[in-house]
PDB file of N, CA and C in Angstrom:
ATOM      1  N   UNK A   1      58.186 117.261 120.799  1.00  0.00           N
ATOM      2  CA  UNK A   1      57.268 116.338 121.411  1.00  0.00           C
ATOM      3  C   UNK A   1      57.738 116.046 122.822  1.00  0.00           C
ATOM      4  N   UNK A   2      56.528 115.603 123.850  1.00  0.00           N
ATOM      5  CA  UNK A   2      56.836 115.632 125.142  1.00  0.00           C
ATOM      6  C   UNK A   2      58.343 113.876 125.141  1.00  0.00           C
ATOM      7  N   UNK A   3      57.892 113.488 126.418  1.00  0.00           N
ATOM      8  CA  UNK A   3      58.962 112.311 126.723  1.00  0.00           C
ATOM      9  C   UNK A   3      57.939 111.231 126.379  1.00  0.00           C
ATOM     10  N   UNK A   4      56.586 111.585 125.952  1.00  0.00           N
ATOM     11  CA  UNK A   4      55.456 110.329 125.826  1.00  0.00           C
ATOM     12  C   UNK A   4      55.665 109.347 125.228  1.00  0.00           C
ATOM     13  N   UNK A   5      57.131 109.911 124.148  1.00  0.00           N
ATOM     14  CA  UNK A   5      57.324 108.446 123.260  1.00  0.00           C
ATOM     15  C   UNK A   5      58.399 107.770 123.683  1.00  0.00           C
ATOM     16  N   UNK A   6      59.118 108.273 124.579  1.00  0.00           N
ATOM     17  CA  UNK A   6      60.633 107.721 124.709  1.00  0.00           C
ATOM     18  C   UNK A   6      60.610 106.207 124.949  1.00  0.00           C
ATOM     19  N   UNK A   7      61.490 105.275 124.454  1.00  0.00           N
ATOM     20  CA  UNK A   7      61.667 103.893 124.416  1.00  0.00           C
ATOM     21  C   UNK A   7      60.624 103.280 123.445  1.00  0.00           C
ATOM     22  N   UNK A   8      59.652 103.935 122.701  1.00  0.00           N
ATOM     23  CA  UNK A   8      59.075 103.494 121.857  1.00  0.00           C
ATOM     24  C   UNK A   8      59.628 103.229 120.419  1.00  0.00           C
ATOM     25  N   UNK A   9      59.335 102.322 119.818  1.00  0.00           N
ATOM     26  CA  UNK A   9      59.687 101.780 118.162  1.00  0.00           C
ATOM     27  C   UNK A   9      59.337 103.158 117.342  1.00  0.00           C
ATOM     28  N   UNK A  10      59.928 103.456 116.297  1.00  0.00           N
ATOM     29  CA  UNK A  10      59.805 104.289 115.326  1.00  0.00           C
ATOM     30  C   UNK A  10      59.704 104.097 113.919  1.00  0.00           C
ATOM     31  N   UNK A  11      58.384 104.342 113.573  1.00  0.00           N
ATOM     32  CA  UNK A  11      57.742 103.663 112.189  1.00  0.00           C
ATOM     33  C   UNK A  11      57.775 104.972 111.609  1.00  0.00           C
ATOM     34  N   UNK A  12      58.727 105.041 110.198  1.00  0.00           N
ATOM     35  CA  UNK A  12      58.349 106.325 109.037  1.00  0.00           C
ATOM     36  C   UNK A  12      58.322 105.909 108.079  1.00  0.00           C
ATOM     37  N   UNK A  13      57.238 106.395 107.342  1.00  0.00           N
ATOM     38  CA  UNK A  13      57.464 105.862 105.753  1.00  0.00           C
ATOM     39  C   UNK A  13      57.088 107.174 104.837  1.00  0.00           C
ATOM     40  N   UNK A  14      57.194 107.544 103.543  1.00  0.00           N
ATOM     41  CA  UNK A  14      57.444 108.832 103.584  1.00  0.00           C
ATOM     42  C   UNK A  14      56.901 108.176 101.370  1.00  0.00           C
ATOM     43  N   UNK A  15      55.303 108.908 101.220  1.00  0.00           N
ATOM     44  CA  UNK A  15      54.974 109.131  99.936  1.00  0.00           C
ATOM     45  C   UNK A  15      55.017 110.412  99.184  1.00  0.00           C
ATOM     46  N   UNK A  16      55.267 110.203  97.880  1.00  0.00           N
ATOM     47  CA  UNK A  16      55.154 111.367  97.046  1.00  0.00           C
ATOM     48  C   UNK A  16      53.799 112.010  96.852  1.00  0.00           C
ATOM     49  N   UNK A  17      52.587 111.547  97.537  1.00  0.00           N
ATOM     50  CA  UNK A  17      51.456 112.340  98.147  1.00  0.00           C
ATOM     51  C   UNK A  17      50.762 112.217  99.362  1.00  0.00           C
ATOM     52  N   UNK A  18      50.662 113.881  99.772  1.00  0.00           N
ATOM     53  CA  UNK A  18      49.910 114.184 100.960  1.00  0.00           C
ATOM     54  C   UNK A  18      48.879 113.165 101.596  1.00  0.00           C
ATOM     55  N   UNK A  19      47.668 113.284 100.418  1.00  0.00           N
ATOM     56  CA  UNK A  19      46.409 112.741 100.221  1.00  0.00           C
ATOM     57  C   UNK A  19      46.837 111.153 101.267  1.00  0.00           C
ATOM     58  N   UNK A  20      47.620 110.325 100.173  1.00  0.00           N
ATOM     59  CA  UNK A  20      47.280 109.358 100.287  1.00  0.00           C
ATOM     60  C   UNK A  20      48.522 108.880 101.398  1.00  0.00           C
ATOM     61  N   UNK A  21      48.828 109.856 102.392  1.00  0.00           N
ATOM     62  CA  UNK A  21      49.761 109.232 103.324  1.00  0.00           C
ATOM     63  C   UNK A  21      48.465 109.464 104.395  1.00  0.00           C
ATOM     64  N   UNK A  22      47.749 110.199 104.193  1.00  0.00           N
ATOM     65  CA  UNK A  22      46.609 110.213 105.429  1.00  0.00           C
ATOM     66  C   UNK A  22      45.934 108.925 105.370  1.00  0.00           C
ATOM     67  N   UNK A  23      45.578 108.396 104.337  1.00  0.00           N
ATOM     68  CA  UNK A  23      44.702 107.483 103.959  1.00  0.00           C
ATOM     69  C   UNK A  23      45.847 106.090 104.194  1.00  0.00           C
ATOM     70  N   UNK A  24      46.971 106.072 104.081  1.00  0.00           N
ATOM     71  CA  UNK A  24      47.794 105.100 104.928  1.00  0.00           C
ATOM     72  C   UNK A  24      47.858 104.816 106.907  1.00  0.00           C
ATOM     73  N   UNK A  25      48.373 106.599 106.479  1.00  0.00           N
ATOM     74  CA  UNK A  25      48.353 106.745 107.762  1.00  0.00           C
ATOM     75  C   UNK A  25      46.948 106.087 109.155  1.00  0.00           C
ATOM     76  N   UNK A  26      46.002 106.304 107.997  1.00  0.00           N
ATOM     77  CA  UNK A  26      44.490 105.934 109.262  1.00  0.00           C
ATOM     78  C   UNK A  26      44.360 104.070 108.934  1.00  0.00           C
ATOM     79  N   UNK A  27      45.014 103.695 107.645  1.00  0.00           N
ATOM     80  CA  UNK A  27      45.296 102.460 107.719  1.00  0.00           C
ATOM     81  C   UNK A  27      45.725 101.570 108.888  1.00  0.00           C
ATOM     82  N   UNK A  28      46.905 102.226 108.884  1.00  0.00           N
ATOM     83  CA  UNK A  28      48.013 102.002 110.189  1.00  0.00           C
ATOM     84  C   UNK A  28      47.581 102.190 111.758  1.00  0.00           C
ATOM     85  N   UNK A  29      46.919 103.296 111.740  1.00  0.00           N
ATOM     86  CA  UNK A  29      46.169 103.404 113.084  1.00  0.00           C
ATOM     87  C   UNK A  29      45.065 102.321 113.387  1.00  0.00           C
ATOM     88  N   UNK A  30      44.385 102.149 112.294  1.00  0.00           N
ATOM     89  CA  UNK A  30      43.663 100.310 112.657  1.00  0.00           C
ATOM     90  C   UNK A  30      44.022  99.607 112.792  1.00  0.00           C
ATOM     91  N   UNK A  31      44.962  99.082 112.325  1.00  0.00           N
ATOM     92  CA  UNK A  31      45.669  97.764 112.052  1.00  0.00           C
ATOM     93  C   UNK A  31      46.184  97.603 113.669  1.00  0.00           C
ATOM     94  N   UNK A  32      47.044  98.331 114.149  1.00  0.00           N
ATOM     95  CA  UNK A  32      47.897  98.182 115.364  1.00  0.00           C
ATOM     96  C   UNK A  32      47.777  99.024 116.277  1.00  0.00           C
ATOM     97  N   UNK A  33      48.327  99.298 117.625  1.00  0.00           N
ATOM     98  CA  UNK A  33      48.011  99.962 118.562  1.00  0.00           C
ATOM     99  C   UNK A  33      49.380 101.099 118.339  1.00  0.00           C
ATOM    100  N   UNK A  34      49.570 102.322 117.391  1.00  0.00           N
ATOM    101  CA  UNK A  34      50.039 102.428 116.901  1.00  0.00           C
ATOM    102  C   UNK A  34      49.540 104.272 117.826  1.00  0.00           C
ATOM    103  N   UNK A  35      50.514 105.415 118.050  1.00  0.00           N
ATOM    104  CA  UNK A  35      50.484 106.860 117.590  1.00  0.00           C
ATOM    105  C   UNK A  35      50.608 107.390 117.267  1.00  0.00           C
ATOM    106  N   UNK A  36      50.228 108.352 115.672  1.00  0.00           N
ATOM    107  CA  UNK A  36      50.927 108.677 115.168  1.00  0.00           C
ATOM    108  C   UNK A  36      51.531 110.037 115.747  1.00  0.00           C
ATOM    109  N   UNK A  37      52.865 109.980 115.043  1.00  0.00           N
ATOM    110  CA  UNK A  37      53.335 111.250 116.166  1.00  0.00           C
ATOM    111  C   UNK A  37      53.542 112.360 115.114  1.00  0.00           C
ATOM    112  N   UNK A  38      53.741 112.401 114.051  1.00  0.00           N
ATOM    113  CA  UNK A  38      53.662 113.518 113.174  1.00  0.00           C
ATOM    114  C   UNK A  38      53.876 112.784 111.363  1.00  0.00           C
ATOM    115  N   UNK A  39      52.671 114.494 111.114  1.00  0.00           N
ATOM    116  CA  UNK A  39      52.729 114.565 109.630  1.00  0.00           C
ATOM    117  C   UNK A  39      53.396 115.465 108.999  1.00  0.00           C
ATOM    118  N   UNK A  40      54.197 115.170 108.014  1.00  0.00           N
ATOM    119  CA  UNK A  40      55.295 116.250 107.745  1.00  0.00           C
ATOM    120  C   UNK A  40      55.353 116.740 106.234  1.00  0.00           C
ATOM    121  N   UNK A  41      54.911 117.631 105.845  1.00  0.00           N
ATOM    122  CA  UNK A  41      54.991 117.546 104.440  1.00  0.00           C
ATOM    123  C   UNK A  41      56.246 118.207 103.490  1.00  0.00           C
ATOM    124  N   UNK A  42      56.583 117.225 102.708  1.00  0.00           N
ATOM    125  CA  UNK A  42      58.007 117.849 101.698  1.00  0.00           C
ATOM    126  C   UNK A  42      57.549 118.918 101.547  1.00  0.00           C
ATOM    127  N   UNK A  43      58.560 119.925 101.711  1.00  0.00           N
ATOM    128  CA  UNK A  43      59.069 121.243 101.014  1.00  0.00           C
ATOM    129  C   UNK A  43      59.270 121.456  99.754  1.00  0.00           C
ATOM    130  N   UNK A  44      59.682 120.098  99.229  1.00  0.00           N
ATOM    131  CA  UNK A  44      59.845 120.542  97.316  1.00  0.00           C
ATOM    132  C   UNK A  44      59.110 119.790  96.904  1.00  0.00           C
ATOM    133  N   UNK A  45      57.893 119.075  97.462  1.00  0.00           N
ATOM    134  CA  UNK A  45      57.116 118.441  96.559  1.00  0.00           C
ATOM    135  C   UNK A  45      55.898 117.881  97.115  1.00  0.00           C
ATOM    136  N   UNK A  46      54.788 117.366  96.576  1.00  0.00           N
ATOM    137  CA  UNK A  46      53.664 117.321  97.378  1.00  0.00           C
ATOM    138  C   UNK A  46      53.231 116.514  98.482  1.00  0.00           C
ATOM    139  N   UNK A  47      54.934 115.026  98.568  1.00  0.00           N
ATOM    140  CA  UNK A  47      54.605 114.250  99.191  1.00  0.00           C
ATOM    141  C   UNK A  47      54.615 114.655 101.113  1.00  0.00           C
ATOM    142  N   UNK A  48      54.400 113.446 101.559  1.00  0.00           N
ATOM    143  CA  UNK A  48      54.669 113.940 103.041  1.00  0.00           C
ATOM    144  C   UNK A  48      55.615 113.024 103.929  1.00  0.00           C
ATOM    145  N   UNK A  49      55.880 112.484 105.141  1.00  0.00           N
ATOM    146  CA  UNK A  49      56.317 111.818 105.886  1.00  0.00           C
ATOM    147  C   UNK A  49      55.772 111.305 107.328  1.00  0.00           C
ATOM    148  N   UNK A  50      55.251 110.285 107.591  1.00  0.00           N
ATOM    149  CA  UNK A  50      54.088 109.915 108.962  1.00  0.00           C
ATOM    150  C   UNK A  50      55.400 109.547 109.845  1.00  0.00           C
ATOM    151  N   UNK A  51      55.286 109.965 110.776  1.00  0.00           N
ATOM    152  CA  UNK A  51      55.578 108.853 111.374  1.00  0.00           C
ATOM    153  C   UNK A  51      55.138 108.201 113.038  1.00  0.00           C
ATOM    154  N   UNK A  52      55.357 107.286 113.307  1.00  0.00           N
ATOM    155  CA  UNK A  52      54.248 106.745 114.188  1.00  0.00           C
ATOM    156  C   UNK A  52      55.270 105.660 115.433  1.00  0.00           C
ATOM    157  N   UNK A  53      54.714 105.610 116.402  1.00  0.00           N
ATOM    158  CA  UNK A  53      55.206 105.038 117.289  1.00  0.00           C
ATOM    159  C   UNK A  53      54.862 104.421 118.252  1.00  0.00           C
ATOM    160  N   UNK A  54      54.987 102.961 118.943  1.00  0.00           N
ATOM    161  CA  UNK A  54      54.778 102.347 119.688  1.00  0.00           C
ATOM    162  C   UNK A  54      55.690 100.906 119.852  1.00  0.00           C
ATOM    163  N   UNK A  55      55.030  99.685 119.969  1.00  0.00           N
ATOM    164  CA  UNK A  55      55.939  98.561 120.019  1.00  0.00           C
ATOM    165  C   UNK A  55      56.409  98.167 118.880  1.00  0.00           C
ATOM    166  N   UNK A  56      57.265  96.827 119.146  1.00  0.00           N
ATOM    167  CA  UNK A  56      58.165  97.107 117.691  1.00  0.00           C
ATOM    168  C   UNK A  56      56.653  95.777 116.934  1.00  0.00           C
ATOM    169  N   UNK A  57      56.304  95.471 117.203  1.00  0.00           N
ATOM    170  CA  UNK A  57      55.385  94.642 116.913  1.00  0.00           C
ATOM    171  C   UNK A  57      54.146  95.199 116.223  1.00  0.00           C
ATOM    172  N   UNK A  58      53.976  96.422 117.138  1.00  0.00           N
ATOM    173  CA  UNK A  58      52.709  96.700 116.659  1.00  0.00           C
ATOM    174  C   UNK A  58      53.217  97.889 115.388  1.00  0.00           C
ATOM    175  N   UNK A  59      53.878  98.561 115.616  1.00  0.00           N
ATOM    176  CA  UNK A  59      54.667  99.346 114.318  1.00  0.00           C
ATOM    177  C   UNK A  59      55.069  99.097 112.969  1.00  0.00           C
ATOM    178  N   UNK A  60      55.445  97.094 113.241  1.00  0.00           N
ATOM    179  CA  UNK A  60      55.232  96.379 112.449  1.00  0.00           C
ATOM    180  C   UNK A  60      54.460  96.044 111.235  1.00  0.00           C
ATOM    181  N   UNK A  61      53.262  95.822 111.925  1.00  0.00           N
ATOM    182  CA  UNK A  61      52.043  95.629 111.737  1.00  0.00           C
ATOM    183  C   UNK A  61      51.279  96.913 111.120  1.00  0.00           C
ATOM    184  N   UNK A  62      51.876  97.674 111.810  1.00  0.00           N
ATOM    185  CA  UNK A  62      51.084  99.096 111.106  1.00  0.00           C
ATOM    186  C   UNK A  62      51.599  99.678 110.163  1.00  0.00           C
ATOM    187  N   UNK A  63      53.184  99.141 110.027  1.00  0.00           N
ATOM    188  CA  UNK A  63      53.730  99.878 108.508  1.00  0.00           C
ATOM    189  C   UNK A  63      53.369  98.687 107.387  1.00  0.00           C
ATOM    190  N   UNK A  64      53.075  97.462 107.723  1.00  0.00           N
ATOM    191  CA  UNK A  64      52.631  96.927 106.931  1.00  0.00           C
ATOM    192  C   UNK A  64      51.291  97.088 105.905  1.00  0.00           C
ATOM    193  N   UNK A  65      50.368  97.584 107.215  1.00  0.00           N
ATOM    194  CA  UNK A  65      48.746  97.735 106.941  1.00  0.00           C
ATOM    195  C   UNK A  65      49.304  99.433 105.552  1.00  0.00           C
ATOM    196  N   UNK A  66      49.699 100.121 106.022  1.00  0.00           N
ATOM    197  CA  UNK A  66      50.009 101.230 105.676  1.00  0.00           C
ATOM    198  C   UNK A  66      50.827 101.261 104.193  1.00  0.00           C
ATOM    199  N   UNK A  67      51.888 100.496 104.175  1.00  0.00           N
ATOM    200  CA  UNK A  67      52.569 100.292 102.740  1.00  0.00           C
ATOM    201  C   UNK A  67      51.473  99.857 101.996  1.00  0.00           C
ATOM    202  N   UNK A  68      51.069  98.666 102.355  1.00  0.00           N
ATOM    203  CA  UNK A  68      49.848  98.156 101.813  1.00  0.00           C
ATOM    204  C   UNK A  68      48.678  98.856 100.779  1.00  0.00           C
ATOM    205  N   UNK A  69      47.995  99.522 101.719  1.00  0.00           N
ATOM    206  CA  UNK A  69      47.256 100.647 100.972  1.00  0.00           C
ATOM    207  C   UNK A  69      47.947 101.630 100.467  1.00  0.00           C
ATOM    208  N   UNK A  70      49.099 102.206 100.576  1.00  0.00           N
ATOM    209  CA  UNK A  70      49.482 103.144  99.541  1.00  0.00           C
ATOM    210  C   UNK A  70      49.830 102.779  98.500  1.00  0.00           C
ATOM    211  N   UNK A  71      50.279 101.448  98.703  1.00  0.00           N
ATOM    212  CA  UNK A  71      50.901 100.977  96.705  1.00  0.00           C
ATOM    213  C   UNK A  71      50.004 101.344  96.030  1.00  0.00           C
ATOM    214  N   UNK A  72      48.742 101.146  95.639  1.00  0.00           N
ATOM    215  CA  UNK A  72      48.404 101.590  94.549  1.00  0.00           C
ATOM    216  C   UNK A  72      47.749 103.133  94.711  1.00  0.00           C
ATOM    217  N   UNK A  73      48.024 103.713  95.668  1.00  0.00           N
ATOM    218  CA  UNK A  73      47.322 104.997  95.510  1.00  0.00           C
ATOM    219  C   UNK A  73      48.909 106.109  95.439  1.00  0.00           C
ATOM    220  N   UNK A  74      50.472 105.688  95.536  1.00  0.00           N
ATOM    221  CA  UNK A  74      51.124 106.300  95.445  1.00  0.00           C
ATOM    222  C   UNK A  74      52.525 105.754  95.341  1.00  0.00           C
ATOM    223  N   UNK A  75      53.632 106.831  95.283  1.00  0.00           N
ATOM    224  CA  UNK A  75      54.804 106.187  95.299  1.00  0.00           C
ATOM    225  C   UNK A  75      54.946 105.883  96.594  1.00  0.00           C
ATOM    226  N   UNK A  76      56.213 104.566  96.937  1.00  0.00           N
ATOM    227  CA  UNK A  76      56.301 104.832  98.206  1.00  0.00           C
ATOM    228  C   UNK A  76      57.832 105.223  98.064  1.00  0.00           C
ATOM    229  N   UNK A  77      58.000 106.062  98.241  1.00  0.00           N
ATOM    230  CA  UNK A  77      59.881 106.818  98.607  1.00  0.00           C
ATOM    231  C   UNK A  77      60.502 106.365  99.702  1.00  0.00           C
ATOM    232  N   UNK A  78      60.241 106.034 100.833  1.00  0.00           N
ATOM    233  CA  UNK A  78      61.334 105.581 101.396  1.00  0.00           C
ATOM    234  C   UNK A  78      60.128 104.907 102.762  1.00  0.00           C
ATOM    235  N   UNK A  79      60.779 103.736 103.784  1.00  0.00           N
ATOM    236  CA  UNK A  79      60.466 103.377 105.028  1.00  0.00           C
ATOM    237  C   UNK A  79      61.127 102.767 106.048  1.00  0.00           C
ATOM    238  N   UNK A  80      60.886 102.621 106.877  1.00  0.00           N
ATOM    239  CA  UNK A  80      61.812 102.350 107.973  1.00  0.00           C
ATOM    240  C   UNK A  80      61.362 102.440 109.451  1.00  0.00           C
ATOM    241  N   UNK A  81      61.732 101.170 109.727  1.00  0.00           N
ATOM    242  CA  UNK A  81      61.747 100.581 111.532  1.00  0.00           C
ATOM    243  C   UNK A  81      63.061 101.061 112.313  1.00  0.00           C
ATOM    244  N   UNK A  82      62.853 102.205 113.469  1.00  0.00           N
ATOM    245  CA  UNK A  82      63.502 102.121 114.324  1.00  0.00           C
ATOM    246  C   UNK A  82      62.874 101.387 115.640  1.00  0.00           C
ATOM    247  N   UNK A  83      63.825  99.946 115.754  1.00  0.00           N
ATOM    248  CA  UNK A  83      63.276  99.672 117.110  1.00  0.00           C
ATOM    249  C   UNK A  83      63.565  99.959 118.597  1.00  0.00           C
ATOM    250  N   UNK A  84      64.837 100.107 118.657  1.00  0.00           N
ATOM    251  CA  UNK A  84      65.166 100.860 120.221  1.00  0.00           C
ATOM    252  C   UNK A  84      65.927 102.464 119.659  1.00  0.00           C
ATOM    253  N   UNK A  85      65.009 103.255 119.280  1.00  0.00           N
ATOM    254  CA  UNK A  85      66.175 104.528 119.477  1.00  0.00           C
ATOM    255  C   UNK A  85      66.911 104.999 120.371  1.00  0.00           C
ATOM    256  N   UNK A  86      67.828 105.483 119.781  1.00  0.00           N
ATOM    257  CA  UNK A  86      69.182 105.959 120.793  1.00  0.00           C
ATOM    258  C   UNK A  86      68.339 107.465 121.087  1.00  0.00           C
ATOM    259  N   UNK A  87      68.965 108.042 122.379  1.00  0.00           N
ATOM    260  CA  UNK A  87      68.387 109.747 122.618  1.00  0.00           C
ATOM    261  C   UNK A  87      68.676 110.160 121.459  1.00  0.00           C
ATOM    262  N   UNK A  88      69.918 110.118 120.847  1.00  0.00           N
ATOM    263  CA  UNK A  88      70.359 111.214 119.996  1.00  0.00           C
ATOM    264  C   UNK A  88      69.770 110.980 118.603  1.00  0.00           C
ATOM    265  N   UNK A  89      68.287 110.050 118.587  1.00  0.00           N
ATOM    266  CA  UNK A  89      67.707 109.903 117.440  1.00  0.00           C
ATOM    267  C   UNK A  89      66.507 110.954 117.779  1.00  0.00           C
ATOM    268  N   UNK A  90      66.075 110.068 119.112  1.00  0.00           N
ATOM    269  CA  UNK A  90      65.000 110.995 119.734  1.00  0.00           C
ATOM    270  C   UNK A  90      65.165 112.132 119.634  1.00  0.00           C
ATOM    271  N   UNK A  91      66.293 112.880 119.844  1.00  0.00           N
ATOM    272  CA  UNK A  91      66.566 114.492 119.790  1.00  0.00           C
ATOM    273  C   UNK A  91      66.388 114.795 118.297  1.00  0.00           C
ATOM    274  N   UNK A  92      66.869 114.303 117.484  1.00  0.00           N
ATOM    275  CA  UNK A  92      66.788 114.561 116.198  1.00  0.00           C
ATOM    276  C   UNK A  92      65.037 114.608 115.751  1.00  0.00           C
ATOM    277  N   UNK A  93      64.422 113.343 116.116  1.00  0.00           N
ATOM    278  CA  UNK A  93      63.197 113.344 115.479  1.00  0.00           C
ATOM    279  C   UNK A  93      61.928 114.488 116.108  1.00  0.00           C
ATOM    280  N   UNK A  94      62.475 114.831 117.405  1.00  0.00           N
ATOM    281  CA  UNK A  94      61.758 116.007 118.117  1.00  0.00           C
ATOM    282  C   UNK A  94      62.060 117.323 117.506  1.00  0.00           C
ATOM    283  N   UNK A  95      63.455 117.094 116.632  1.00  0.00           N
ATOM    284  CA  UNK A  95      63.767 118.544 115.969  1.00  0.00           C
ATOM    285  C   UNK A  95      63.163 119.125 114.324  1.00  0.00           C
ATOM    286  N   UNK A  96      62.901 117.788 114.160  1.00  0.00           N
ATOM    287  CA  UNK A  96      62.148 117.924 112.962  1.00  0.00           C
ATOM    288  C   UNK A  96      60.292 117.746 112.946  1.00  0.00           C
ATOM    289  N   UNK A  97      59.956 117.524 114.114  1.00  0.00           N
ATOM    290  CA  UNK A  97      58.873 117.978 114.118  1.00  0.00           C
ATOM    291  C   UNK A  97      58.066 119.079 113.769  1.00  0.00           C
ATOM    292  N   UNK A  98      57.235 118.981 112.380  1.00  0.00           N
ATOM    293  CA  UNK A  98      56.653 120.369 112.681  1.00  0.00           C
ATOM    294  C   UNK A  98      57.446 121.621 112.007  1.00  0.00           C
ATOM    295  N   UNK A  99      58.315 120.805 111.397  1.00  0.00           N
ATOM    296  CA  UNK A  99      59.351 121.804 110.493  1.00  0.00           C
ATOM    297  C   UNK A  99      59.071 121.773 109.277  1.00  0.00           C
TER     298      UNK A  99
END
């Protein structure tokens, strides 16, 4: 990914289905002023991983809207707020893009 996100908050939350991380995922994009920056889908299983970026406020807000609607449509496996990433997160999360 370009430098478009750098200094931005980092919202991932990561279900045991595809389906219903989209249907979070467009949750999240209403709720807050939110981009998502990639969809990633497990390798050993059907779920996927969003993750999305902007202020730490509005990322907030959007992993909220987003957990929200997936509880009952899935597991939720794991989530997490990065609010100031370090480069060497940024480098990492640009490396798994798309992988």
């Amino acid at each position: 990914m370009s430098e478009q996100y750098t200094g931005m908050a980092i919202g991932a939350f990561e279900l045991d289905s595809e389906c219903a991380c989209f249907v979070a995922l467009d949750a999240a994009a209403k709720a807050a002023d939110v981009k998502i920056q990639a969809v990633e889908r497990n390798r050993l299983s059907a779920g996927a991983c969003v993750k999305m970026r902007g202020t730490v406020s509005n990322v907030n807000a959007a992993m909220e809207a987003a957990l929200r609607t997936a509880e009952p449509l899935s597991k939720i496996v794991s989530h997490t707020i990065i609010a100031a990433p370090s480069e060497e997160t940024e480098t990492a999360i640009r490396m798994t893009i798309n992988k």
